[in-house]
C-alpha atoms as a PDB file:
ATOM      1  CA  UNK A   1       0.000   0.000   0.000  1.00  0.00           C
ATOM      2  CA  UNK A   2       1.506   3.624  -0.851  1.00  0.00           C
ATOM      3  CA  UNK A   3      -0.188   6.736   0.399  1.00  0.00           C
ATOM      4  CA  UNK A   4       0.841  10.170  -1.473  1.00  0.00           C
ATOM      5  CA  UNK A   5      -0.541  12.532  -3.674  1.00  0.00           C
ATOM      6  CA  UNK A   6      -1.460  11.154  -6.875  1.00  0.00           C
ATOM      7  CA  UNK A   7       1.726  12.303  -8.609  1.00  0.00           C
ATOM      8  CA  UNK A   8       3.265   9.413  -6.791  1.00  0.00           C
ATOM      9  CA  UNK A   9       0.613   6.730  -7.577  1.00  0.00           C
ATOM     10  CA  UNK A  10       2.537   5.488 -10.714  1.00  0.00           C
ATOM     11  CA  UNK A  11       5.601   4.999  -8.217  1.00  0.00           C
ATOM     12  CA  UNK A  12       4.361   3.163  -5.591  1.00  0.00           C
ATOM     13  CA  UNK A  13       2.405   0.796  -7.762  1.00  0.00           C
ATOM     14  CA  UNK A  14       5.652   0.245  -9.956  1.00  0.00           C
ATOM     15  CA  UNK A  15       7.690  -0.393  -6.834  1.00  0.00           C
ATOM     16  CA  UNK A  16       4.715  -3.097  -5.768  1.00  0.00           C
ATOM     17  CA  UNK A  17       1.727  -1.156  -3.863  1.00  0.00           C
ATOM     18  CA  UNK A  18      -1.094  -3.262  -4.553  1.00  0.00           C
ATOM     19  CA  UNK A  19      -3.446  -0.250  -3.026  1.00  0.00           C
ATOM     20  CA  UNK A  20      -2.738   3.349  -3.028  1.00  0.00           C
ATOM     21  CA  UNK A  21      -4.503   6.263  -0.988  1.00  0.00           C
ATOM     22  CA  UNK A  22      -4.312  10.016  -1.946  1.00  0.00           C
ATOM     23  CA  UNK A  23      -3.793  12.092   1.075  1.00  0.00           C
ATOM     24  CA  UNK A  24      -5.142  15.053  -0.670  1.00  0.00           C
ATOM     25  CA  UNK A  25      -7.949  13.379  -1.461  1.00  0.00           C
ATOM     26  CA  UNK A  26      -8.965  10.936   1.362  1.00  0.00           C
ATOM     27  CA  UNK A  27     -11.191  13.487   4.347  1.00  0.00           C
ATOM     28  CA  UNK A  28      -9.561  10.479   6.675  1.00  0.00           C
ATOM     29  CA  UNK A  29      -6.284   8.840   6.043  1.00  0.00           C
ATOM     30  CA  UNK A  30      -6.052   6.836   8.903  1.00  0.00           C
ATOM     31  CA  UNK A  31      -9.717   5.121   8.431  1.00  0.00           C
ATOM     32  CA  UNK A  32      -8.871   4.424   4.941  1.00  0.00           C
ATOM     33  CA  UNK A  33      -5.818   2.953   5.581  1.00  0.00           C
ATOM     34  CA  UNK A  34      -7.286   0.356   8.194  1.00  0.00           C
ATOM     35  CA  UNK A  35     -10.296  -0.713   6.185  1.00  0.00           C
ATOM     36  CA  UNK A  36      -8.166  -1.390   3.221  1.00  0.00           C
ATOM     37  CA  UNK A  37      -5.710  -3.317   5.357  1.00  0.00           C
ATOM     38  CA  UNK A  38      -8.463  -5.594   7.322  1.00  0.00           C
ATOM     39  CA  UNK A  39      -7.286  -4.040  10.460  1.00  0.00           C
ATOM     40  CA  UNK A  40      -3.823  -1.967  10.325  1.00  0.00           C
ATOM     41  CA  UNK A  41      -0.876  -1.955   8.250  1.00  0.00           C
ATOM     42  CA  UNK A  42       1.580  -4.904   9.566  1.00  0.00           C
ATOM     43  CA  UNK A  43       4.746  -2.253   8.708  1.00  0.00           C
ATOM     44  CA  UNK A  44       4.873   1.358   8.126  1.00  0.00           C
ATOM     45  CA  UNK A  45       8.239   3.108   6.394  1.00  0.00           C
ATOM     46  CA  UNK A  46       7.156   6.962   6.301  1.00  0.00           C
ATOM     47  CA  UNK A  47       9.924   9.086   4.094  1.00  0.00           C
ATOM     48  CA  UNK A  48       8.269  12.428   4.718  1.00  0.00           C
ATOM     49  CA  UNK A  49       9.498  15.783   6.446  1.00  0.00           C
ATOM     50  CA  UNK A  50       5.927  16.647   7.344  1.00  0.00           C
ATOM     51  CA  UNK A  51       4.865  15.387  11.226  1.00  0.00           C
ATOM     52  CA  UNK A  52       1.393  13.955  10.055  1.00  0.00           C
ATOM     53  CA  UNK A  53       2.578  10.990   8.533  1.00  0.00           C
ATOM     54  CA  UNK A  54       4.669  10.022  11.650  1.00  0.00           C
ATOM     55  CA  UNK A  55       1.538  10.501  13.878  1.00  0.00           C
ATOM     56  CA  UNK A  56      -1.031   8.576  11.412  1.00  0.00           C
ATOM     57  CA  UNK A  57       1.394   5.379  11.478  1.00  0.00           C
ATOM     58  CA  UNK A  58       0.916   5.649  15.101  1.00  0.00           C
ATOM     59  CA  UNK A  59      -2.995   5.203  14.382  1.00  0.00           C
ATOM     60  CA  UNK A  60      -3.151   3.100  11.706  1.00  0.00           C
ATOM     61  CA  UNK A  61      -0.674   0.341  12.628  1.00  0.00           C
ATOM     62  CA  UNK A  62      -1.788  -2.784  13.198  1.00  0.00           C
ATOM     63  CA  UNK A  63      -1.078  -4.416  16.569  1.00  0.00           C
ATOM     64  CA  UNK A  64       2.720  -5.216  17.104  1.00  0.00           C
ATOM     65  CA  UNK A  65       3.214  -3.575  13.861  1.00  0.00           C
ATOM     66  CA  UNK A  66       6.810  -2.098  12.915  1.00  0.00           C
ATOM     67  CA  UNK A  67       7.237   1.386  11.569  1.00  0.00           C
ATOM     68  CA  UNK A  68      10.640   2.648  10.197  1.00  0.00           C
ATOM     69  CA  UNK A  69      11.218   6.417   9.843  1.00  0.00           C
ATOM     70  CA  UNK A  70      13.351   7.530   7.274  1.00  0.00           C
ATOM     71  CA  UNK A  71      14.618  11.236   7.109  1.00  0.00           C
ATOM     72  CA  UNK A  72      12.827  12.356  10.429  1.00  0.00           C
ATOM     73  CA  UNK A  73      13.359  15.551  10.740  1.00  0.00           C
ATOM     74  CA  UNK A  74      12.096  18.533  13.397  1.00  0.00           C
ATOM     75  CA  UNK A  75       8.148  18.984  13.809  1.00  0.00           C
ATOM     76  CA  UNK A  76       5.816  19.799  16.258  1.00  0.00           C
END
């Protein structure tokens, strides 16, 4: 699964995303991400600058889930 704009759809299906969410056009990432997952994503690698997607992983992990965080960076 690869969440982005949809700019970056074409990516994360070529690198193997068999589902894709737009953040700019999903009112509720988080919910979206869970039902499409049956329950939580199993492993979460965020590459963003931006806080939100640190703090969504937090939500939308599944139980025992593993998120990586690449190129954290400063954010309140």
């Amino acid at each position: 699964m690869g969440i982005d704009s949809t700019a970056k759809e074409a990516v994360a299906r070529a690198s193997g995303a068999e589902e894709f969410v737009d953040f700019a056009k999903t009112k509720d990432v988080v919910a979206e991400v869970l039902e499409v997952t049956g329950g939580g994503a199993h492993y979460g690698l965020i590459c963003l600058a931006h806080g939100s997607g640190y703090t969504d992983a937090l939500k939308y992990a599944r139980v025992f889930g593993k998120i990586a965080c690449i190129g954290l960076t400063e954010f309140s």
